[in-house]
C-alpha atoms as a PDB file:
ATOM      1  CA  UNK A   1       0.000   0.000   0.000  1.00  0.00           C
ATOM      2  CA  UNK A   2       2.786   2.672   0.831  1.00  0.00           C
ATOM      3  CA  UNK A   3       5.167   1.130  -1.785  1.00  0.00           C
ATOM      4  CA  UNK A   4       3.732  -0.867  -4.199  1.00  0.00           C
ATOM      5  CA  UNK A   5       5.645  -2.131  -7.315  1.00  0.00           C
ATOM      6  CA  UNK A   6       2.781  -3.364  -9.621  1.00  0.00           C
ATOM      7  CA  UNK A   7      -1.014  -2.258  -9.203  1.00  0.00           C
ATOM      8  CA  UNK A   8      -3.697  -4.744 -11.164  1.00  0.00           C
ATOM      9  CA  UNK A   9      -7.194  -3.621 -12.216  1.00  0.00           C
ATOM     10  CA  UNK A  10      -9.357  -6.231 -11.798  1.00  0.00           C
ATOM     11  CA  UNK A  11     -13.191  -6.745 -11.348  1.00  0.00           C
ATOM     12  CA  UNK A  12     -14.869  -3.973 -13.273  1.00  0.00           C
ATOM     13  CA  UNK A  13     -11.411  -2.013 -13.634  1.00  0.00           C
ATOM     14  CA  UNK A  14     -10.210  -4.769 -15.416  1.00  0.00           C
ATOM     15  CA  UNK A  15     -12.900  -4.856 -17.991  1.00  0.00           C
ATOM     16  CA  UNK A  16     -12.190  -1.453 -18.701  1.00  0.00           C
ATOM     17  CA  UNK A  17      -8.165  -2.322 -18.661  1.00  0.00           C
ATOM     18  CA  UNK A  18      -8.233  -0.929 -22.528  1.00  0.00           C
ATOM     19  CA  UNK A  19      -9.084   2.677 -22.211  1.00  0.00           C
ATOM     20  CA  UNK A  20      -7.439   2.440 -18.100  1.00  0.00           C
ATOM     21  CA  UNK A  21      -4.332   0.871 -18.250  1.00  0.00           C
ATOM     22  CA  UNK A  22      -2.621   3.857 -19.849  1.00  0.00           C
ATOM     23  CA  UNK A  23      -3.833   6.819 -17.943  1.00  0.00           C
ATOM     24  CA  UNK A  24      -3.484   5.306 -14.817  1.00  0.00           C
ATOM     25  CA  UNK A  25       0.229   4.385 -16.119  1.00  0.00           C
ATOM     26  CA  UNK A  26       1.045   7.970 -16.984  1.00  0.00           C
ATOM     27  CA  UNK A  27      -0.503   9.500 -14.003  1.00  0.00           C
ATOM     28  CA  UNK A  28       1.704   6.860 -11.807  1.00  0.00           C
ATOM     29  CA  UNK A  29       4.987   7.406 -14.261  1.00  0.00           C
ATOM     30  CA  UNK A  30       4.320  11.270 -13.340  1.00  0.00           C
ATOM     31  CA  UNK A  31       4.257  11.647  -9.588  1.00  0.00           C
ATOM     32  CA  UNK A  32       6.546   8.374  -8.649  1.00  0.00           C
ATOM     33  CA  UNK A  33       6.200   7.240  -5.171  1.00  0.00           C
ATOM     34  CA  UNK A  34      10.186   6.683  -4.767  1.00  0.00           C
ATOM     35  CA  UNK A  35      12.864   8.123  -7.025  1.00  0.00           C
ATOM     36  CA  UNK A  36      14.204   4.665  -8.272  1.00  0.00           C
ATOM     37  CA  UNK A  37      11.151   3.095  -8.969  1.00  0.00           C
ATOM     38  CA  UNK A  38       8.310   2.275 -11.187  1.00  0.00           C
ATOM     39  CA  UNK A  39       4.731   0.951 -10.368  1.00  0.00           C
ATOM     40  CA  UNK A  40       4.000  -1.182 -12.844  1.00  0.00           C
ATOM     41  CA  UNK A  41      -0.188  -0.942 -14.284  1.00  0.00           C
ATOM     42  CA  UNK A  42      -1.607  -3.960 -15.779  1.00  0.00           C
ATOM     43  CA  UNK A  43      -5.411  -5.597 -16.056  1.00  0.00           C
ATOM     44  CA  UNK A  44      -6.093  -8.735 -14.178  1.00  0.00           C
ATOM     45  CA  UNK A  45      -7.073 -11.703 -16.074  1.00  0.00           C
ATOM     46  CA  UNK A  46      -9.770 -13.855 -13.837  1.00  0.00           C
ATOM     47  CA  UNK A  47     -12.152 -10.894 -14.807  1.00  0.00           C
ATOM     48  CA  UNK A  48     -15.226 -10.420 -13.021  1.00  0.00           C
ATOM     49  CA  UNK A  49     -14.807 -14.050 -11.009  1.00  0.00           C
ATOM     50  CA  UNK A  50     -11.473 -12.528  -9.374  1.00  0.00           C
ATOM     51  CA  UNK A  51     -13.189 -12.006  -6.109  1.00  0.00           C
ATOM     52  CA  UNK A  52     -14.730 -15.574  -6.047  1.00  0.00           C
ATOM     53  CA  UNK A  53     -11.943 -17.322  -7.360  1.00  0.00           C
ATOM     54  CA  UNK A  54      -9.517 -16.257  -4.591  1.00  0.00           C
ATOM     55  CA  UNK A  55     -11.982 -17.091  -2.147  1.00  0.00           C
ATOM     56  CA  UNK A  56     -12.799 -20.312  -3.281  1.00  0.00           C
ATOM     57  CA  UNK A  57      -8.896 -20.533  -2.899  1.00  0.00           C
ATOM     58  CA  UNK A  58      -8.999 -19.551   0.406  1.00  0.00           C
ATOM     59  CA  UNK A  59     -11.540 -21.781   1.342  1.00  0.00           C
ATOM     60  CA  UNK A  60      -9.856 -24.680  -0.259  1.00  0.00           C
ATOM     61  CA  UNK A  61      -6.166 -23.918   0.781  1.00  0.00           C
ATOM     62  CA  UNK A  62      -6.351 -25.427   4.399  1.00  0.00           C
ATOM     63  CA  UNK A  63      -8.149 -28.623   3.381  1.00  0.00           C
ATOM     64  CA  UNK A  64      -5.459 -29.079   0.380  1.00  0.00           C
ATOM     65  CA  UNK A  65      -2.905 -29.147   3.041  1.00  0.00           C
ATOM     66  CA  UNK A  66      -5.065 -31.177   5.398  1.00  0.00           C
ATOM     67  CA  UNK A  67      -7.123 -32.874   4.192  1.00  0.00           C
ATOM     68  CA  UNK A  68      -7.973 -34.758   6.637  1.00  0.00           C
ATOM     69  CA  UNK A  69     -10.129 -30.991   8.198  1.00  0.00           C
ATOM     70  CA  UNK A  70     -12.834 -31.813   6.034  1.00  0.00           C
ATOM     71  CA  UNK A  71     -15.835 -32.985   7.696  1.00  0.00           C
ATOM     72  CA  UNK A  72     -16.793 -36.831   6.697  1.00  0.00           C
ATOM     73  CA  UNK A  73     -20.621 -37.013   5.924  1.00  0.00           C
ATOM     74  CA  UNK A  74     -22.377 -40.454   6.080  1.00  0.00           C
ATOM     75  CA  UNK A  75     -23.101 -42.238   3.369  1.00  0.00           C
ATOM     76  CA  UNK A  76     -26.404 -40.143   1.560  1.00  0.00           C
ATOM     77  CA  UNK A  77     -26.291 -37.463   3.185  1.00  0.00           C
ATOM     78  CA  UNK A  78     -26.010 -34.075   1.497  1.00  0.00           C
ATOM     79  CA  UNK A  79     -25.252 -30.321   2.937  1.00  0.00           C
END
């Protein structure tokens, strides 16, 4: 936040990456944060499922490295 060295648009930035990218770029390239370097300005790719992809991530990430956290539901039963 107080020194970042790359900035991505994503969500509805990021479908709007073609007419933001550039500005943003320039306006960044014009008043730098430190005198050596460069924030770099570029559009995320996940698009609008950026938010729910990382928290599906999230969600997933401790049961990937345990699995063993997930809770075991008899046989026919559904959540």
């Amino acid at each position: 936040m107080l020194n970042p060295q790359a900035i991505v648009l994503g969500g509805f930035f990021g479908a709007f990456a073609d007419v933001l990218v550039r500005p943003v770029q320039e306006a960044l390239d014009a008043r730098p944060l430190t005198p050596d370097g460069r924030v770099e300005v570029s559009a995320s790719a996940l698009g609008l499922d950026a938010a729910a992809i990382g928290g599906a991530d999230m969600a997933l990430e401790r049961v990937l490295a345990d699995p063993l956290l997930a809770p075991i539901l008899p046989a026919g039963a559904s959540r």
